[in-house]
C-alpha atoms as a PDB file:
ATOM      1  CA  UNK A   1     108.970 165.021 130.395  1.00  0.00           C
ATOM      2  CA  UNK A   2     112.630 166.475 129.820  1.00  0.00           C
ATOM      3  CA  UNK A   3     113.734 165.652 133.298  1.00  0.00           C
ATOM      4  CA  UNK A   4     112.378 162.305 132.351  1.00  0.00           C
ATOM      5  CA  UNK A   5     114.191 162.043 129.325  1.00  0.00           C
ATOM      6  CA  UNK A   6     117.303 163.435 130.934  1.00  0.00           C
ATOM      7  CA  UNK A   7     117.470 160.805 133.581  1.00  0.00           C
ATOM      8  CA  UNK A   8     116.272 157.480 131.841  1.00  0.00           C
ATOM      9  CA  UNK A   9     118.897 158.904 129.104  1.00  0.00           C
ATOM     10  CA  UNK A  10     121.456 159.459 131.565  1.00  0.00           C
ATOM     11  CA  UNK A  11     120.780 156.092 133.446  1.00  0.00           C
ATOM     12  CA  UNK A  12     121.141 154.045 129.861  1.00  0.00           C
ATOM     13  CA  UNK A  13     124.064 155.733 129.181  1.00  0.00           C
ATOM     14  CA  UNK A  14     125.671 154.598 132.623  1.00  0.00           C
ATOM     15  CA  UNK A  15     124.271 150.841 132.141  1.00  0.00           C
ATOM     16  CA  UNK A  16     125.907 150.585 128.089  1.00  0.00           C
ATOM     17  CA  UNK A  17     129.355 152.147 129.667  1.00  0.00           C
ATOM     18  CA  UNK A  18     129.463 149.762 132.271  1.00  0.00           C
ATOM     19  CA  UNK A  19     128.319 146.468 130.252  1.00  0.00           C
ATOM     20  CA  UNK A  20     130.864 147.092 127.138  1.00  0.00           C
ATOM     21  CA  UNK A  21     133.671 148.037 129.554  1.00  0.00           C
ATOM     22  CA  UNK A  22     132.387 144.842 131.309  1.00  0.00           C
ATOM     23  CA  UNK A  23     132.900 143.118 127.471  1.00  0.00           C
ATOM     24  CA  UNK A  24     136.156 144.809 127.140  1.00  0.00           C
ATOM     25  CA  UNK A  25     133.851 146.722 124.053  1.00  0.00           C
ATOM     26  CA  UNK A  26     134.028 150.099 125.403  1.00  0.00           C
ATOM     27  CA  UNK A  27     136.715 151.499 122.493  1.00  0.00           C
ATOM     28  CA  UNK A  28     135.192 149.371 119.806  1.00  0.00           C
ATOM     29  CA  UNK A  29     133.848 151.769 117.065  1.00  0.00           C
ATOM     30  CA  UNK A  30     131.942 148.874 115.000  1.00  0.00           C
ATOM     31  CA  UNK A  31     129.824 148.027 118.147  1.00  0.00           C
ATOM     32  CA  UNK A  32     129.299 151.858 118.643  1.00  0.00           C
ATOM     33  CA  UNK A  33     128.100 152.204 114.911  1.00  0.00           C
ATOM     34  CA  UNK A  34     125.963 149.090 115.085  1.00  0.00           C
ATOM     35  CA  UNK A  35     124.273 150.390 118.461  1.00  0.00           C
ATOM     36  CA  UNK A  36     123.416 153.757 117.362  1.00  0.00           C
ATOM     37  CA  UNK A  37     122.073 152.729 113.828  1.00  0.00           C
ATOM     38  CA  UNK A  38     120.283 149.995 115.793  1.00  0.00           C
ATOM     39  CA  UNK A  39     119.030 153.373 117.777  1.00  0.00           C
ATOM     40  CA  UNK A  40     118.311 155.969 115.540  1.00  0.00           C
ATOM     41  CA  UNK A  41     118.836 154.636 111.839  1.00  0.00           C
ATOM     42  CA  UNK A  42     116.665 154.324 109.528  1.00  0.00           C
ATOM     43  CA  UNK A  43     114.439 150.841 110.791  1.00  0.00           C
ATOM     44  CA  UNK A  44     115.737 151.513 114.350  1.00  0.00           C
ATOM     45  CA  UNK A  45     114.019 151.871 117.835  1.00  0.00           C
ATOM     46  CA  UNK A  46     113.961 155.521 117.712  1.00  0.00           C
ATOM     47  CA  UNK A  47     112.818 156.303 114.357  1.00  0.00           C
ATOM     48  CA  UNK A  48     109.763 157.537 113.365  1.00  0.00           C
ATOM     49  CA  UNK A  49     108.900 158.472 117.397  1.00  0.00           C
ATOM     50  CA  UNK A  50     110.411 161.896 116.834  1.00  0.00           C
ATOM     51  CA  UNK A  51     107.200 163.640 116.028  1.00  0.00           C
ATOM     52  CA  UNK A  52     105.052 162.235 119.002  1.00  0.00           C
ATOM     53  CA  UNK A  53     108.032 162.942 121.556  1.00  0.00           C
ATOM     54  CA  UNK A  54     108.463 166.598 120.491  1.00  0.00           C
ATOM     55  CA  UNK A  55     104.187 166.809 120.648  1.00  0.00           C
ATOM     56  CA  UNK A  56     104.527 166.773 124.457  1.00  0.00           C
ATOM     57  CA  UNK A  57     106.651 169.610 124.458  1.00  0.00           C
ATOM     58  CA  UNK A  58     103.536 172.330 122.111  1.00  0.00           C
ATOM     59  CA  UNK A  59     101.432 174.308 124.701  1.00  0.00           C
ATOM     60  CA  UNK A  60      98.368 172.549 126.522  1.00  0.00           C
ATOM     61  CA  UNK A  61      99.235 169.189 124.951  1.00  0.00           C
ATOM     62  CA  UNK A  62      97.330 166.248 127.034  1.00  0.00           C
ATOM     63  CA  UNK A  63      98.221 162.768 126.255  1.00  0.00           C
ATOM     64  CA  UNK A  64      94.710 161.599 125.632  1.00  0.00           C
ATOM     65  CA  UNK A  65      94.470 164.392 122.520  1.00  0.00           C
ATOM     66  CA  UNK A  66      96.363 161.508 120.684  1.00  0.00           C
ATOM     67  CA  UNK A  67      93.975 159.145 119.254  1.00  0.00           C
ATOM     68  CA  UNK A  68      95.567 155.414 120.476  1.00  0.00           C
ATOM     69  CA  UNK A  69      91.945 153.360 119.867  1.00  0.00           C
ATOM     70  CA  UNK A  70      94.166 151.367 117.055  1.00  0.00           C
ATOM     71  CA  UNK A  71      96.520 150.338 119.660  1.00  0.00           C
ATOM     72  CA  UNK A  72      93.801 149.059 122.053  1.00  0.00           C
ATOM     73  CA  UNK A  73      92.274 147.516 118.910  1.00  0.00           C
ATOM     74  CA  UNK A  74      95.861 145.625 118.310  1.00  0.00           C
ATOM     75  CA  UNK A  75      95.700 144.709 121.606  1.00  0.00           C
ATOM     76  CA  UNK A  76      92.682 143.148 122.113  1.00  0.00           C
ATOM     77  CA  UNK A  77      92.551 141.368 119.084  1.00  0.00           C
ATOM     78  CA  UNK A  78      96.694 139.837 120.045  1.00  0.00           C
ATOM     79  CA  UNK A  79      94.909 138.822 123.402  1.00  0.00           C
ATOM     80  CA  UNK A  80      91.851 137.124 121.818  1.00  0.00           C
ATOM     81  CA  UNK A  81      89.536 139.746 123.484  1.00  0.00           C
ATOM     82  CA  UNK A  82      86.803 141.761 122.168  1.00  0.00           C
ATOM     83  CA  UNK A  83      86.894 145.590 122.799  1.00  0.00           C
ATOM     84  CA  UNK A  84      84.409 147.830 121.853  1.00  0.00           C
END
């Protein structure tokens, strides 16, 4: 999981560099601010993910401890399918 992390991080990192010097929007502080609060503010993609990330990293975790049977439920029910 962190050399995941560290490479999909680093990778995103490379593609945003290259696009806003693409832009001419590399040096532009507002777009910065408006990316990272888009990122990690309060109603941004990051937030509120925190706690599940960091539950990989506790001894003997398994991803199947975490109970996801609402998300299936969501799913099925968005696709007009019955799951039981």
């Amino acid at each position: 999981m962190r050399r995941a992390t560290f490479f999909i991080g680093l990778e995103l990192a490379r593609a945003l560099v290259y696009i806003l010097r693409k832009d001419g929007k590399l040096f532009d502080l507002k777009i910065w601010r408006k990316g990272l609060a888009g990122l990690f503010g309060e109603q941004g993609a990051f937030s509120g993910g925190l706690a599940p990330y960091k539950e990989f990293y506790t001894e003997g975790f398994h991803p199947w401890q975490q109970d996801t049977q609402h998300l299936l439920t969501e799913w099925a029910s968005a696709e007009g399918t019955e799951f039981a």
